[in-house]
PDB file of N, CA and C in Angstrom:
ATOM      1  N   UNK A   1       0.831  -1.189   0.000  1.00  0.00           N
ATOM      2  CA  UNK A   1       0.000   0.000   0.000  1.00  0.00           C
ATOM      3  C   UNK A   1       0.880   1.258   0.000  1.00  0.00           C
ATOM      4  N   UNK A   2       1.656   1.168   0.968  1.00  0.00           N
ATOM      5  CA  UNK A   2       2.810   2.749   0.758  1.00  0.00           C
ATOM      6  C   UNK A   2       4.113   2.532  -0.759  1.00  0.00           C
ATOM      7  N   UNK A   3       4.004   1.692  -0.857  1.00  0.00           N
ATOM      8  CA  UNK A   3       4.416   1.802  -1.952  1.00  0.00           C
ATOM      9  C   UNK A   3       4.204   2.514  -3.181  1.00  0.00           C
ATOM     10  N   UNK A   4       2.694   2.387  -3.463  1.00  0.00           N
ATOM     11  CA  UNK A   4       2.222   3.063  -4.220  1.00  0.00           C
ATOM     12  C   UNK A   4       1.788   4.348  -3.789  1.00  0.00           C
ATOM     13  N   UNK A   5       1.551   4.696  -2.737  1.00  0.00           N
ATOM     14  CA  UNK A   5       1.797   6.141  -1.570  1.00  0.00           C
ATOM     15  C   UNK A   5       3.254   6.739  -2.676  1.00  0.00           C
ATOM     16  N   UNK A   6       4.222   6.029  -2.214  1.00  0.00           N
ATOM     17  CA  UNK A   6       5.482   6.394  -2.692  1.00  0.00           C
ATOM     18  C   UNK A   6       5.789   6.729  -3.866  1.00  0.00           C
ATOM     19  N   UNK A   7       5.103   6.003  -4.765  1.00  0.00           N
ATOM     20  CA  UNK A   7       5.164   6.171  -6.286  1.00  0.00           C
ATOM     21  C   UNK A   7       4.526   7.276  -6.690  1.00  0.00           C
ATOM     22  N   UNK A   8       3.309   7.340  -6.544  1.00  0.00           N
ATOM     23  CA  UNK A   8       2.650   8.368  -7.011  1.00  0.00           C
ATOM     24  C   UNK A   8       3.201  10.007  -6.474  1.00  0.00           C
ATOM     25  N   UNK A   9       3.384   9.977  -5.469  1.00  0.00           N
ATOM     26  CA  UNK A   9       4.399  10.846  -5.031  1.00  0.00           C
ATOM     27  C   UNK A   9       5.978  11.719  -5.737  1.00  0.00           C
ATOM     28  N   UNK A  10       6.860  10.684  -5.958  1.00  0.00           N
ATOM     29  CA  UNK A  10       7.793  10.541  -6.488  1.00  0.00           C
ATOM     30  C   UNK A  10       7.513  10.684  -8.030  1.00  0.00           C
ATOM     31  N   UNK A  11       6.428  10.237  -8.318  1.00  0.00           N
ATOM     32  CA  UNK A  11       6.372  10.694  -9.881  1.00  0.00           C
ATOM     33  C   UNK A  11       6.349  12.082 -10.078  1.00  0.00           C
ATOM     34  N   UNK A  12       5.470  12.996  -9.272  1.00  0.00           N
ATOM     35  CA  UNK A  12       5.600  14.737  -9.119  1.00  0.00           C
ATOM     36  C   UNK A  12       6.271  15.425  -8.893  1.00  0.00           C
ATOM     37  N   UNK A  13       6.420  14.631  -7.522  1.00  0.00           N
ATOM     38  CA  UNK A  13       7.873  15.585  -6.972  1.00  0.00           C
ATOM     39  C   UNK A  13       9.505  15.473  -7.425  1.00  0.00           C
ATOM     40  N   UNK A  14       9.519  14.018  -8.277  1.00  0.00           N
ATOM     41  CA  UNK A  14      10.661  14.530  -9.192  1.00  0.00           C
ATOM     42  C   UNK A  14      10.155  14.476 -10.309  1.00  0.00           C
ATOM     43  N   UNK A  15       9.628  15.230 -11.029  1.00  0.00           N
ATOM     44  CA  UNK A  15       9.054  15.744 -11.763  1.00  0.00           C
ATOM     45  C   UNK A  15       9.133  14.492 -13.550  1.00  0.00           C
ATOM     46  N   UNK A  16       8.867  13.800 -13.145  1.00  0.00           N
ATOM     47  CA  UNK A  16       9.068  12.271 -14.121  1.00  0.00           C
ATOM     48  C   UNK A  16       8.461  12.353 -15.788  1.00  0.00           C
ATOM     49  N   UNK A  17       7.345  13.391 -15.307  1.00  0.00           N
ATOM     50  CA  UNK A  17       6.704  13.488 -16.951  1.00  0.00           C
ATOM     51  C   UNK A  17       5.575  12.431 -16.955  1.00  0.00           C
ATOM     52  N   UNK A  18       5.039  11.595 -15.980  1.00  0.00           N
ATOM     53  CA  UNK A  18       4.092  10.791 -15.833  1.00  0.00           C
ATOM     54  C   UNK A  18       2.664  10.764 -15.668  1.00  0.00           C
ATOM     55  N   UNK A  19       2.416  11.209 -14.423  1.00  0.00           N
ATOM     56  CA  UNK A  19       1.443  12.021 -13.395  1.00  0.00           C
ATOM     57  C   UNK A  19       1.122  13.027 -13.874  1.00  0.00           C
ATOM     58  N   UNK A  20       2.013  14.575 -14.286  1.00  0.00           N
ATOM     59  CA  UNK A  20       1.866  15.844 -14.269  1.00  0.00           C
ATOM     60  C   UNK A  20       0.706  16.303 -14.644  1.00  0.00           C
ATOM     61  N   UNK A  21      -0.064  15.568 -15.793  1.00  0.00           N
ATOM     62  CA  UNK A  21      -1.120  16.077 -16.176  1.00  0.00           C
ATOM     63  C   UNK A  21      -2.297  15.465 -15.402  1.00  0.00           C
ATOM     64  N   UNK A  22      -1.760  14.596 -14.601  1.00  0.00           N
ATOM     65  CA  UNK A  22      -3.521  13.804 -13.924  1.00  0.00           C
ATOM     66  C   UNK A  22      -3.165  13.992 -12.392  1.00  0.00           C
ATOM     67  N   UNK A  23      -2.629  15.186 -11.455  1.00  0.00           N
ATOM     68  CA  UNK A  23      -2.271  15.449 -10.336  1.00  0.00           C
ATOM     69  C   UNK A  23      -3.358  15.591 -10.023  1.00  0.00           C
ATOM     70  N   UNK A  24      -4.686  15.756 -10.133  1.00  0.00           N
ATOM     71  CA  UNK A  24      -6.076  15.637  -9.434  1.00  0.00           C
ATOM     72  C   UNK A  24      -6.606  14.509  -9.515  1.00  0.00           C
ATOM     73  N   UNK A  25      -6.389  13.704 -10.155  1.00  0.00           N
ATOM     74  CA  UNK A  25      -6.634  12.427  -9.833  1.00  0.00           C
ATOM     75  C   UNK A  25      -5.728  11.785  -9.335  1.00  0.00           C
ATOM     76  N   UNK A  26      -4.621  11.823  -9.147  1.00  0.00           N
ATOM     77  CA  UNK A  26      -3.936  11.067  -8.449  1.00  0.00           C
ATOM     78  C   UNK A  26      -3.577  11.953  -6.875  1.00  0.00           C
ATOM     79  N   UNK A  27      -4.641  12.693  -6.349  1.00  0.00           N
ATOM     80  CA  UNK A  27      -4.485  13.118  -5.281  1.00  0.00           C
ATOM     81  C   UNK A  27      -5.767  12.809  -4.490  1.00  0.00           C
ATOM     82  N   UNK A  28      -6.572  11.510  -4.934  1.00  0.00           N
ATOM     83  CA  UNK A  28      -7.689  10.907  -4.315  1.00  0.00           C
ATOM     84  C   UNK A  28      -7.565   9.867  -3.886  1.00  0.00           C
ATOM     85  N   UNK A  29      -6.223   8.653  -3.865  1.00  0.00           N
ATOM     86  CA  UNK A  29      -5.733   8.119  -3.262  1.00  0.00           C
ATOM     87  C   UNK A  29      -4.716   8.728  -2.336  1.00  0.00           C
ATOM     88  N   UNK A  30      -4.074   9.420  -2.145  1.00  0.00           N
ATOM     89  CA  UNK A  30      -3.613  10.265  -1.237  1.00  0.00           C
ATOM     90  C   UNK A  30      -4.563  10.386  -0.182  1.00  0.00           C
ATOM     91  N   UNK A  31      -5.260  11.181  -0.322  1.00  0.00           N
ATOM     92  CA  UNK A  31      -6.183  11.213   0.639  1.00  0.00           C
ATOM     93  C   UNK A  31      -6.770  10.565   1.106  1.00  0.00           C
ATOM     94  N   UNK A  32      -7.237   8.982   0.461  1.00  0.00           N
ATOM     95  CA  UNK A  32      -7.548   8.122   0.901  1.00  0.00           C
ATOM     96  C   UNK A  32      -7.042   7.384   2.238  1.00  0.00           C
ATOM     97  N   UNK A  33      -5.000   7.482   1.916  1.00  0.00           N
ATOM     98  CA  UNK A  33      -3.997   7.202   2.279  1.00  0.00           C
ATOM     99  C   UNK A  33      -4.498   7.553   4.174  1.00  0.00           C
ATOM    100  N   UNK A  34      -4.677   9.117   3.787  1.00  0.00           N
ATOM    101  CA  UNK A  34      -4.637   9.704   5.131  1.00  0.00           C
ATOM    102  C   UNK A  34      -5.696   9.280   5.752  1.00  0.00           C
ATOM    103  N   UNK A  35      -7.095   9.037   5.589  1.00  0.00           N
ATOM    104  CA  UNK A  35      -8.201   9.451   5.817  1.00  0.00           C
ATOM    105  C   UNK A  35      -8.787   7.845   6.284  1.00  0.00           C
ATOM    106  N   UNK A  36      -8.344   6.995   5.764  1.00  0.00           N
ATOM    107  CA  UNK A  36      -8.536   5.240   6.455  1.00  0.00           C
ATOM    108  C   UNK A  36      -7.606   4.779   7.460  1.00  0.00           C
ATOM    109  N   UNK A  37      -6.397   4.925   7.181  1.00  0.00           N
ATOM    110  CA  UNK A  37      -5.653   5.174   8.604  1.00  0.00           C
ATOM    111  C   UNK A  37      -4.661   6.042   9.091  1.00  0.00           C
ATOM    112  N   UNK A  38      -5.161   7.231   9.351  1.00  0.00           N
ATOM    113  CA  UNK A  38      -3.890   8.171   9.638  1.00  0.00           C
ATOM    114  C   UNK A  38      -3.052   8.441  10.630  1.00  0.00           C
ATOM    115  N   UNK A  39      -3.277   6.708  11.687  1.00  0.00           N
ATOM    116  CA  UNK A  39      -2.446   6.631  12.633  1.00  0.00           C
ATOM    117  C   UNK A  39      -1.277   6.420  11.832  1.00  0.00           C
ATOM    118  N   UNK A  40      -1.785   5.223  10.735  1.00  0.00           N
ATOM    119  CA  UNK A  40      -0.917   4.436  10.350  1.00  0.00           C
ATOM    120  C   UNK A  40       0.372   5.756   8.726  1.00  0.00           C
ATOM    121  N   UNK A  41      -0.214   6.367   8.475  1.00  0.00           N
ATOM    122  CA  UNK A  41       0.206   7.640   7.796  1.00  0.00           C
ATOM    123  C   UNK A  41       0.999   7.859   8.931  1.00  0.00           C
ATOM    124  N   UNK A  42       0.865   8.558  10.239  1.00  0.00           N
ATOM    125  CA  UNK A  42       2.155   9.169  10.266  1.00  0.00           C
ATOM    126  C   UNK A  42       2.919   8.379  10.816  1.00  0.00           C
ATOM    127  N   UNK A  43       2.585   7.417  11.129  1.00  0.00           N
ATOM    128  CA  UNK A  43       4.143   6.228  11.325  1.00  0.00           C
ATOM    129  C   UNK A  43       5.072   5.832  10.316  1.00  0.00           C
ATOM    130  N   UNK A  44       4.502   5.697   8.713  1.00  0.00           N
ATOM    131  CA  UNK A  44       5.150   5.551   8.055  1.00  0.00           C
ATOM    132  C   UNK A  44       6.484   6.447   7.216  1.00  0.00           C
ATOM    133  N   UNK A  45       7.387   5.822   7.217  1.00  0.00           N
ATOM    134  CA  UNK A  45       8.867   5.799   7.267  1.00  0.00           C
ATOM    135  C   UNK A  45       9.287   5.403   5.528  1.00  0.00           C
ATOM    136  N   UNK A  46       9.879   6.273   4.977  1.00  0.00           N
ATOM    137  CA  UNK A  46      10.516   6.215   3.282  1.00  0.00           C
ATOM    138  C   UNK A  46      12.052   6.408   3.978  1.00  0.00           C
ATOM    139  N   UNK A  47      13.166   5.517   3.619  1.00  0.00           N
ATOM    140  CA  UNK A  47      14.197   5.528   3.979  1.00  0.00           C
ATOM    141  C   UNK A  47      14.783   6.343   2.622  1.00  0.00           C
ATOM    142  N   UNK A  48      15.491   7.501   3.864  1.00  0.00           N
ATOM    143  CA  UNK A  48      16.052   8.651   2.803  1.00  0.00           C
ATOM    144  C   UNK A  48      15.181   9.581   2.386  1.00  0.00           C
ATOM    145  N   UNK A  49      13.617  10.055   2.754  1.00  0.00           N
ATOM    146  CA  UNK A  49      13.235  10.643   2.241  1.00  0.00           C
ATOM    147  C   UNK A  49      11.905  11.199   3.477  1.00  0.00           C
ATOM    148  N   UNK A  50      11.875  10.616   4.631  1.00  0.00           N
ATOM    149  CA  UNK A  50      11.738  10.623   5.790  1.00  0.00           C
ATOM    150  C   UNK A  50      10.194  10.479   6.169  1.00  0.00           C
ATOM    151  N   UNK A  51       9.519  10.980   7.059  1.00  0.00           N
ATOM    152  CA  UNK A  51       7.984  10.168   7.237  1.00  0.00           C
ATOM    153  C   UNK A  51       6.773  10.761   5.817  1.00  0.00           C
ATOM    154  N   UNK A  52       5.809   9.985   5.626  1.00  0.00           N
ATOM    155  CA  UNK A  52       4.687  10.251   5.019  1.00  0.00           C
ATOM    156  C   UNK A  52       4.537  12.013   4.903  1.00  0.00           C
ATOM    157  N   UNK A  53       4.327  12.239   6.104  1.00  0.00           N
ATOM    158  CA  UNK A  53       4.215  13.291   6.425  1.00  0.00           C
ATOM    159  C   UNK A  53       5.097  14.355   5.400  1.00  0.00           C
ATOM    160  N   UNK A  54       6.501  14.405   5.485  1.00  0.00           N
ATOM    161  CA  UNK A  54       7.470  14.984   4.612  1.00  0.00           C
ATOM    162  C   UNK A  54       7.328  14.747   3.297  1.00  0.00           C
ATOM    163  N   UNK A  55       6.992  13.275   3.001  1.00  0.00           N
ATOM    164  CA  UNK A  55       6.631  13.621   1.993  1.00  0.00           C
ATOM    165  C   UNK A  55       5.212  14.084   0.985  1.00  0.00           C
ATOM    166  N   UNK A  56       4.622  14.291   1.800  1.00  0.00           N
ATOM    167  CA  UNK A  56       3.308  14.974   1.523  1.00  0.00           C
ATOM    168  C   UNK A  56       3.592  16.652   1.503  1.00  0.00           C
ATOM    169  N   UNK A  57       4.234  16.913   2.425  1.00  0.00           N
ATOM    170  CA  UNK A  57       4.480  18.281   2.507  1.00  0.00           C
ATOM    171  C   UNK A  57       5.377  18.161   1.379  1.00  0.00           C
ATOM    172  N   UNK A  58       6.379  18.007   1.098  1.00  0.00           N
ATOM    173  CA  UNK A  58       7.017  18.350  -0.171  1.00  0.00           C
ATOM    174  C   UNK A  58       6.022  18.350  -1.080  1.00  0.00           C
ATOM    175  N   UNK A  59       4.961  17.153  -1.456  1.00  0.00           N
ATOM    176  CA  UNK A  59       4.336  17.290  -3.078  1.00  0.00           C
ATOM    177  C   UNK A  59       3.744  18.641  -2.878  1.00  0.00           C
ATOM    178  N   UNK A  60       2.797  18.903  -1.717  1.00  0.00           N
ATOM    179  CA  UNK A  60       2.404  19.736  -1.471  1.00  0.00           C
ATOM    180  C   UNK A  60       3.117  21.037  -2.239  1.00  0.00           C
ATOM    181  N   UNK A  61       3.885  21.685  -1.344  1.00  0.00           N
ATOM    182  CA  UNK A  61       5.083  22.474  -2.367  1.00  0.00           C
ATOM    183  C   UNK A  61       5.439  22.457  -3.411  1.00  0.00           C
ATOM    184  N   UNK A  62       5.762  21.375  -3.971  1.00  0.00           N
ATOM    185  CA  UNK A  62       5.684  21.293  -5.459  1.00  0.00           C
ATOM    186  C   UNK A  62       4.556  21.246  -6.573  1.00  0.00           C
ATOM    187  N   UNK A  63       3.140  21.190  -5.688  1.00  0.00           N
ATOM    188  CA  UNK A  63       2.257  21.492  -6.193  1.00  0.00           C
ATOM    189  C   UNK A  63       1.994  22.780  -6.513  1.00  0.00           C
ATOM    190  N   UNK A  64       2.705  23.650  -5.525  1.00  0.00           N
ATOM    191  CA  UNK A  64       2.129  25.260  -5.283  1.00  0.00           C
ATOM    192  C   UNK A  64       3.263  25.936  -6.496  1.00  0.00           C
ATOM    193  N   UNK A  65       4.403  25.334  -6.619  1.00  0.00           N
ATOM    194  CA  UNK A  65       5.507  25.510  -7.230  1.00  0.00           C
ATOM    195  C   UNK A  65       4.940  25.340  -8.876  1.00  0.00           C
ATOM    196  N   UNK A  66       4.295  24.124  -9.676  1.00  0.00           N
ATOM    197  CA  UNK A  66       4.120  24.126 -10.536  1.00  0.00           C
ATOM    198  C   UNK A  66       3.057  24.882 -11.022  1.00  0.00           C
ATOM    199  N   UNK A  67       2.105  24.916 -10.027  1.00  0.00           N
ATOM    200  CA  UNK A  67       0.853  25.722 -10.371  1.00  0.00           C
ATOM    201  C   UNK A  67       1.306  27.332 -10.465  1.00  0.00           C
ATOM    202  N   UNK A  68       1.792  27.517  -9.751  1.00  0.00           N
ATOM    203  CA  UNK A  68       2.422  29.092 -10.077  1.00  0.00           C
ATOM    204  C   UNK A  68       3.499  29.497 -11.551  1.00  0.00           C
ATOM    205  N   UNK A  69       3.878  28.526 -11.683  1.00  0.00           N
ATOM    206  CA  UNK A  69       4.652  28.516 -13.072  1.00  0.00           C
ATOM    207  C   UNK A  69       3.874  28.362 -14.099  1.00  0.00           C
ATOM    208  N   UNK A  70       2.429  27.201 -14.285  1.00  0.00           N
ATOM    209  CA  UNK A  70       1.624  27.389 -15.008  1.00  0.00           C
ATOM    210  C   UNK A  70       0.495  28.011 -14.743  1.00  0.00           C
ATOM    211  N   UNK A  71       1.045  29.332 -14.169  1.00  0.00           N
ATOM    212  CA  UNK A  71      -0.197  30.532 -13.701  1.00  0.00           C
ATOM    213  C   UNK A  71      -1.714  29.331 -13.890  1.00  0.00           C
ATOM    214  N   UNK A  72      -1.706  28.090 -13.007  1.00  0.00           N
ATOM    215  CA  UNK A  72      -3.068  27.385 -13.043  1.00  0.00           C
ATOM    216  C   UNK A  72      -3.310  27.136 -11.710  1.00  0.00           C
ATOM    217  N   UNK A  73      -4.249  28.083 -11.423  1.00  0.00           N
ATOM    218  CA  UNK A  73      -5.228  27.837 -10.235  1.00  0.00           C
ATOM    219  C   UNK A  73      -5.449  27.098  -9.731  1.00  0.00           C
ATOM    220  N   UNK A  74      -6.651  25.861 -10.723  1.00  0.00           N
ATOM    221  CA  UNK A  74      -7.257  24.939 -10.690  1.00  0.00           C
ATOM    222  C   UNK A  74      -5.890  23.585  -9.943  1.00  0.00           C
ATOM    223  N   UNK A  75      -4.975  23.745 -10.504  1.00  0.00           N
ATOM    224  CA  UNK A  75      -4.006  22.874  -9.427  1.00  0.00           C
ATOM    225  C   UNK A  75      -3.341  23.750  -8.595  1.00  0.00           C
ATOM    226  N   UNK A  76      -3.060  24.016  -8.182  1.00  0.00           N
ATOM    227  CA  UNK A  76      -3.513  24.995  -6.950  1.00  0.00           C
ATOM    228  C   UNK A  76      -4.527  24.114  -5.755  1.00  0.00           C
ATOM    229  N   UNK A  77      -5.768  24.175  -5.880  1.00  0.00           N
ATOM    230  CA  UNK A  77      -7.109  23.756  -5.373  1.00  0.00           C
ATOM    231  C   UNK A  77      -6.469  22.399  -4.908  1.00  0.00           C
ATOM    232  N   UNK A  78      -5.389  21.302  -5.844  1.00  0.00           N
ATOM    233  CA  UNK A  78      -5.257  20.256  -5.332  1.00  0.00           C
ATOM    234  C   UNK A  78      -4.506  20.300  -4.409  1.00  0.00           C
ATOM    235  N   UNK A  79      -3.311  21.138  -4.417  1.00  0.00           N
ATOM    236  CA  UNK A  79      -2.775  21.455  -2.674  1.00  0.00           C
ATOM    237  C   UNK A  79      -3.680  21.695  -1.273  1.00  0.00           C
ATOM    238  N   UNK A  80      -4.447  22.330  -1.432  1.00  0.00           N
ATOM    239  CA  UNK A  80      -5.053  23.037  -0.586  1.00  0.00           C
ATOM    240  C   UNK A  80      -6.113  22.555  -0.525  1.00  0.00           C
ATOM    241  N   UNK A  81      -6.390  20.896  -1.296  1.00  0.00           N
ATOM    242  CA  UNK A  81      -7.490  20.161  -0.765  1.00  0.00           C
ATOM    243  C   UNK A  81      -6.703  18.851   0.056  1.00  0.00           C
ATOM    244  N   UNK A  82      -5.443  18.752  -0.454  1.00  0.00           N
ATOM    245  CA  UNK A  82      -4.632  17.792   0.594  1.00  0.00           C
ATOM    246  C   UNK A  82      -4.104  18.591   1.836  1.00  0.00           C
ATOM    247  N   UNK A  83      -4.224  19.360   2.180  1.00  0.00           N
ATOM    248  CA  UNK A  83      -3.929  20.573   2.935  1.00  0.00           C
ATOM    249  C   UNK A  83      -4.979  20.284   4.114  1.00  0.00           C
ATOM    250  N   UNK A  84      -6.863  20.587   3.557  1.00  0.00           N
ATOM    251  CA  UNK A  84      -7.433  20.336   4.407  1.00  0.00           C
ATOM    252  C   UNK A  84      -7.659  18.998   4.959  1.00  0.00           C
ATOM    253  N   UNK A  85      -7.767  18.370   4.126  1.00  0.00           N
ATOM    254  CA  UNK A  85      -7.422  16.857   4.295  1.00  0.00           C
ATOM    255  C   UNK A  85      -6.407  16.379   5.182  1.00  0.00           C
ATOM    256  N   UNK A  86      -5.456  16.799   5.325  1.00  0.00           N
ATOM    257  CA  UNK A  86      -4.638  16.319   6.364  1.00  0.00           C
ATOM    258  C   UNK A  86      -5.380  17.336   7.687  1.00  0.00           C
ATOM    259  N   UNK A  87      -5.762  18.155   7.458  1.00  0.00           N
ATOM    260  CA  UNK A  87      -5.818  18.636   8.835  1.00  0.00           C
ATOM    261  C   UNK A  87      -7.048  18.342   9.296  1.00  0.00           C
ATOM    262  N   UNK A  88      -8.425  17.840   8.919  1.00  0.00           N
ATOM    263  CA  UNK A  88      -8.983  16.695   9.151  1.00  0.00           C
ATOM    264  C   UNK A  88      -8.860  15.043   9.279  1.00  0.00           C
ATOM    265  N   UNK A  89      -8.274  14.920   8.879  1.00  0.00           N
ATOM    266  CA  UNK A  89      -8.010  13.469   9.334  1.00  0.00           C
ATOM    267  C   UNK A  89      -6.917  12.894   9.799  1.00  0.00           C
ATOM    268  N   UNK A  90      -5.715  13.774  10.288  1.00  0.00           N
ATOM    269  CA  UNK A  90      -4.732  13.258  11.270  1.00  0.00           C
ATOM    270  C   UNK A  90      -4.551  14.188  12.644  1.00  0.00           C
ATOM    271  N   UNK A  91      -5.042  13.398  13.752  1.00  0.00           N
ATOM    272  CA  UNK A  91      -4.870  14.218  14.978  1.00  0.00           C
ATOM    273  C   UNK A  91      -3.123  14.756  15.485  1.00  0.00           C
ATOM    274  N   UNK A  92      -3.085  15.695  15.649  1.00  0.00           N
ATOM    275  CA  UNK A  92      -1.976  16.326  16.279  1.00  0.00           C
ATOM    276  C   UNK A  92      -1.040  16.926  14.939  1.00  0.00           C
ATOM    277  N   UNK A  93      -1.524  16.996  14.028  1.00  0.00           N
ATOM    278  CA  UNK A  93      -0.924  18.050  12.897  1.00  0.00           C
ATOM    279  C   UNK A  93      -0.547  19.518  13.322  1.00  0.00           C
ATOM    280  N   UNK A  94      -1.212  19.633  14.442  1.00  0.00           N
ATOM    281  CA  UNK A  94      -1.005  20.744  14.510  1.00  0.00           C
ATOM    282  C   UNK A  94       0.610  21.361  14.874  1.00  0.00           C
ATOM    283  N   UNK A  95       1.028  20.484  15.109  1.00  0.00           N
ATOM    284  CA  UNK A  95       3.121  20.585  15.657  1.00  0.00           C
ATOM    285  C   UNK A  95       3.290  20.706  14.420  1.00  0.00           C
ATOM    286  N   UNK A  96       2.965  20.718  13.413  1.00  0.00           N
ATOM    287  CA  UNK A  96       3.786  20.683  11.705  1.00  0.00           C
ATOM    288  C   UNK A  96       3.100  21.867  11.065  1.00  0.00           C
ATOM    289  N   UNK A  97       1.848  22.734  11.531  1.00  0.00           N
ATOM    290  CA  UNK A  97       1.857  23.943  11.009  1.00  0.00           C
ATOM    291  C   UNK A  97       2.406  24.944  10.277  1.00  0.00           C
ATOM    292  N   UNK A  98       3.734  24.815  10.879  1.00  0.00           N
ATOM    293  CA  UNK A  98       4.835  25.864  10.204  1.00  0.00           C
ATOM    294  C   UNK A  98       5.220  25.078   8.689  1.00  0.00           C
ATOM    295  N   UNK A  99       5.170  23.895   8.765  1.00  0.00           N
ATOM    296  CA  UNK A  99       5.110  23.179   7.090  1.00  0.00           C
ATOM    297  C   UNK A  99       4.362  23.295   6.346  1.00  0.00           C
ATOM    298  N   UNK A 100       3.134  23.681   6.618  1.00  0.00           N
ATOM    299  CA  UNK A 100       1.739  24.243   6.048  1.00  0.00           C
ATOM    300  C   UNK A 100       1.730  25.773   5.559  1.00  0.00           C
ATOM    301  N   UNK A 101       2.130  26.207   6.622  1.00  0.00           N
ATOM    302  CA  UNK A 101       2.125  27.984   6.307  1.00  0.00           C
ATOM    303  C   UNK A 101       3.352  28.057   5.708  1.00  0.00           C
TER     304      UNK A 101
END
């Protein structure tokens, strides 16, 4: 299951040429990710690339990063729906705020 957490991830955030055009759909398993077990989200561990968490916040960023380069809004909206999404469905997010703002 985090595997493919991982993949889909890694396809964006190093920017692979894969994903790029279907980043709203591939940000509904993401959320899924968080939202069925998000004990189990922030326990999980990518060696070298550090918890779930980090790496969510990075796509995150690189979401805000591409959308601003392709002056497109509309992805945009997909940050800032994994955004609320994490902050509904994992308790104690709130210590990682400053990764958000």
């Amino acid at each position: 299951m985090w595997k493919f957490f991982f993949i889909i991830t890694d396809l964006y955030n190093n920017d692979r040429g894969i994903i790029d055009e279907f980043i709203h759909e591939a940000c509904v398993p993401l959320i899924n990710f968080m939202q069925k077990n998000p004990e189990q989200f922030l326990q999980a561990h990518f060696e070298g690339f550090g918890s779930a968490l980090d790496v969510m916040f990075n796509l995150i960023g690189r979401i805000f990063q591409v959308s601003q380069a392709k002056e497109d809004e509309l992805e945009a909206i997909c940050a800032v729906t994994l955004i609320i999404q994490m902050l509904e469905a994992i308790q104690g997010i709130e210590a990682s705020l400053g990764n958000i703002i």
